[in-house]
Protein backbone atom coordinates (compact mmCIF):
# COMPACT_ATOMS: atom_id res chain seq x y z
CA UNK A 1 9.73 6.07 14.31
CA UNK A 2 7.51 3.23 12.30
CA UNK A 3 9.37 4.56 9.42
CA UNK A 4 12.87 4.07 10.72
CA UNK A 5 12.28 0.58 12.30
CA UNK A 6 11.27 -0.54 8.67
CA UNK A 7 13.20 0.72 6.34
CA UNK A 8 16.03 -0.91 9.17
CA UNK A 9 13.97 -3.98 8.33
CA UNK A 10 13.95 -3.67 4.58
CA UNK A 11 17.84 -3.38 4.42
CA UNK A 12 18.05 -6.08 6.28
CA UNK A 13 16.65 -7.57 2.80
CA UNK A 14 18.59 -5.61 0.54
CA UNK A 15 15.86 -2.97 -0.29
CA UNK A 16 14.68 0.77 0.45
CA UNK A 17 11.25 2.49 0.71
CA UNK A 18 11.17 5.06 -1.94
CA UNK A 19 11.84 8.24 -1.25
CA UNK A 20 9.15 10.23 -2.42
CA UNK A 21 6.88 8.06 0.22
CA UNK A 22 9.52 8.84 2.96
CA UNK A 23 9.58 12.08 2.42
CA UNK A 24 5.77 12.13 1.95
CA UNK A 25 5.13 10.00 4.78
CA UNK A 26 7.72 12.76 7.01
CA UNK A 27 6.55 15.89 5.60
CA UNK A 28 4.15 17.69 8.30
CA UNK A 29 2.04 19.25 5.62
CA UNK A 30 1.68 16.62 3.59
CA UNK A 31 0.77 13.14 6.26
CA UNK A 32 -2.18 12.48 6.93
CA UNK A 33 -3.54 14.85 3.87
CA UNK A 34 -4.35 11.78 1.58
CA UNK A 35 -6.95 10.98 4.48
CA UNK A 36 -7.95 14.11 5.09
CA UNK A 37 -9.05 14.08 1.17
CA UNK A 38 -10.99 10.63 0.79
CA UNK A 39 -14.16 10.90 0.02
CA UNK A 40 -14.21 7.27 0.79
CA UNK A 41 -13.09 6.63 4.17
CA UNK A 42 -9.33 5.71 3.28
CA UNK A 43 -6.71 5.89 5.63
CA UNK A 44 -2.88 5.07 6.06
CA UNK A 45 -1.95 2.18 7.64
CA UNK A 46 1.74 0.96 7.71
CA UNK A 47 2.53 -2.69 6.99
CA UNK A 48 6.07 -4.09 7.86
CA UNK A 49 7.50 -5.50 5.11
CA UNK A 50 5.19 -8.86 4.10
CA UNK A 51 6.87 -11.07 1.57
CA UNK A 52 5.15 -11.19 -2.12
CA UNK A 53 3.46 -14.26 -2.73
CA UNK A 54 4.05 -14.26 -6.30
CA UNK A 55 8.11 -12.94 -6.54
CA UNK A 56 10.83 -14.72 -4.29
CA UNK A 57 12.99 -11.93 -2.63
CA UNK A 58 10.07 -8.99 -3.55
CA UNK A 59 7.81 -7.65 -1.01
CA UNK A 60 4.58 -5.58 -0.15
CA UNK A 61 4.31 -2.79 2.61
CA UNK A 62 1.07 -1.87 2.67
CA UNK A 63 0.61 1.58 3.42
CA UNK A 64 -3.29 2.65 2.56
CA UNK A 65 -6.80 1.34 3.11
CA UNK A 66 -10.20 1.76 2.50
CA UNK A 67 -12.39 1.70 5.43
CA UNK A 68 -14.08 -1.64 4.18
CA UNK A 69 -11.25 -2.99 3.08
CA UNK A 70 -12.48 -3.16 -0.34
CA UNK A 71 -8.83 -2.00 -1.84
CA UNK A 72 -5.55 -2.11 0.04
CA UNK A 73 -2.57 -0.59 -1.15
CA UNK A 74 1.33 -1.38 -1.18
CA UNK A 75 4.33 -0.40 -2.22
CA UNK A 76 5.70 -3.52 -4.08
CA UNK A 77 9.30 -3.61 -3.70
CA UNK A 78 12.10 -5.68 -5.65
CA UNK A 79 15.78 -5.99 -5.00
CA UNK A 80 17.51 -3.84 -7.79
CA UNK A 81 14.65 -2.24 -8.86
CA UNK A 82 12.52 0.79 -8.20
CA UNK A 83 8.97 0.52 -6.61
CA UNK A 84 5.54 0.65 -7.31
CA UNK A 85 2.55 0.60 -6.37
CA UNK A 86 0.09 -2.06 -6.36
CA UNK A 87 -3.49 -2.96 -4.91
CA UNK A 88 -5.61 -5.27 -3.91
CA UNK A 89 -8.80 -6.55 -2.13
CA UNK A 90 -6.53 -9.17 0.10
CA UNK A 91 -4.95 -7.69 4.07
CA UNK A 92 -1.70 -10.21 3.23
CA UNK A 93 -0.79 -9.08 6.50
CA UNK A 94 -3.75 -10.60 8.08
CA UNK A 95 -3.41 -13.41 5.72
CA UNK A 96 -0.42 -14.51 6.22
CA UNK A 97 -0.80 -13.81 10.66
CA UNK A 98 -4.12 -15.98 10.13
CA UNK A 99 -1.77 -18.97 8.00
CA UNK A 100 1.19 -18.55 10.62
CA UNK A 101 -1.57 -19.12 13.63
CA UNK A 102 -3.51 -22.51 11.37
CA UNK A 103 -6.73 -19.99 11.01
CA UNK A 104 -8.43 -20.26 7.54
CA UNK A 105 -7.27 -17.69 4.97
CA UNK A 106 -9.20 -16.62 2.24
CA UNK A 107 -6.50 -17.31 -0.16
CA UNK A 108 -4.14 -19.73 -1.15
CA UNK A 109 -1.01 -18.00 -1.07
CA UNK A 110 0.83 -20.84 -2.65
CA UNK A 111 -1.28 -20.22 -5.79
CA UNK A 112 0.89 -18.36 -7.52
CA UNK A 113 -1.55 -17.75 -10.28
CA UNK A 114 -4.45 -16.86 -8.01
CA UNK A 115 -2.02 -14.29 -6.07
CA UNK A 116 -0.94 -12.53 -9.65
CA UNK A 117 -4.47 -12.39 -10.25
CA UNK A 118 -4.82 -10.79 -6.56
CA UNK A 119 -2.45 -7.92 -6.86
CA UNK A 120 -2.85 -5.59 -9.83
CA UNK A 121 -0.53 -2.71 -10.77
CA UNK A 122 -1.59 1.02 -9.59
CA UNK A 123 1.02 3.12 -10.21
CA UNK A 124 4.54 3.36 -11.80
CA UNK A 125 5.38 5.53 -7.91
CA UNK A 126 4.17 6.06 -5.04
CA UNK A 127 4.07 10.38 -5.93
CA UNK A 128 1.85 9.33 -8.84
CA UNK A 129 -0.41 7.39 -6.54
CA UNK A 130 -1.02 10.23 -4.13
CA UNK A 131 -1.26 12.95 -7.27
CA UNK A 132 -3.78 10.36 -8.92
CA UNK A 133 -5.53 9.62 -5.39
CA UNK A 134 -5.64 13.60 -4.76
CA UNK A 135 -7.19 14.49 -7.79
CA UNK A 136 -9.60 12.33 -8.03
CA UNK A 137 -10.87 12.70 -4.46
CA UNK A 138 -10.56 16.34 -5.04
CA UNK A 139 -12.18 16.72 -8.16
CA UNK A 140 -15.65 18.11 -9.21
CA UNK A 141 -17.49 14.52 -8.71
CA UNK A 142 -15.83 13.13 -5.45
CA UNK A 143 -14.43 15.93 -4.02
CA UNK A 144 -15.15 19.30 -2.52
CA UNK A 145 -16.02 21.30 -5.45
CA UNK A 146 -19.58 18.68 -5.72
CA UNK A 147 -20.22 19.98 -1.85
CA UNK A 148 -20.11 23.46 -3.14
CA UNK A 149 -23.56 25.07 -3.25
């Protein structure tokens, strides 16, 4: 249902989640299992769509976490073009709730420069991200195989 109600959103704006994270994000076997994996306490967490602070008519959904909020990620997606995936250490969600309500922020987001230098490219897709992620987490230092005895 989350997934419905925004990508209803994002064609309101002209633009579509990727369909490798829909059809990761629907498949039964397959949700849930980049949590189930991190060997650092990440989980997903769906954003609606938050605008970019660095690209008029672009946009972030943020769709995984680390459980200190040390590195968010998003899917960064541009009118005409296909999506990737980006990270950084900023919630904009929370950033740009805490501007809306006159709370301090812990960025500018007007700073163009200082947002470009906030969001860094991950991944050229979001199936690359979640390979990568897997891997990695799975692997012989992170993962399972170093819990082997």
């Amino acid at each position: 249902m989350k997934l419905n109600g925004l990508a209803r959103d994002l064609a309101a704006r002209g633009l579509n989640l990727p369909q490798d994270f829909v059809t990761f994000q629907t498949t039964e076997n397959l949700y849930g299992s980049l949590d189930d994996v991190s060997v650092t306490g990440c989980w997903t967490h769906i954003s609606d769509p938050l605008p970019s602070p660095v690209e008029p008519d672009a946009f972030l959904v943020r769709f995984f976490r680390d459980q200190q909020d040390c590195v968010i990620w998003y899917l960064y997606l541009r009118p005409m073009s296909k999506a990737f995936v980006v990270y950084s250490d900023l919630d904009y969600e929370f950033e740009y709730e805490a501007r809306r309500d006159g709370e301090e922020t812990r960025a500018d987001l007007e700073d163009a420069e200082e947002q470009r230098a906030a969001i860094l490219w991950c991944a050229p897709s979001f199936e690359e991200f979640a390979h990568r992620f897997w891997i990695e987490n799975r692997g012989p230092v992170g993962g399972a195989a170093a819990r082997r005895p």
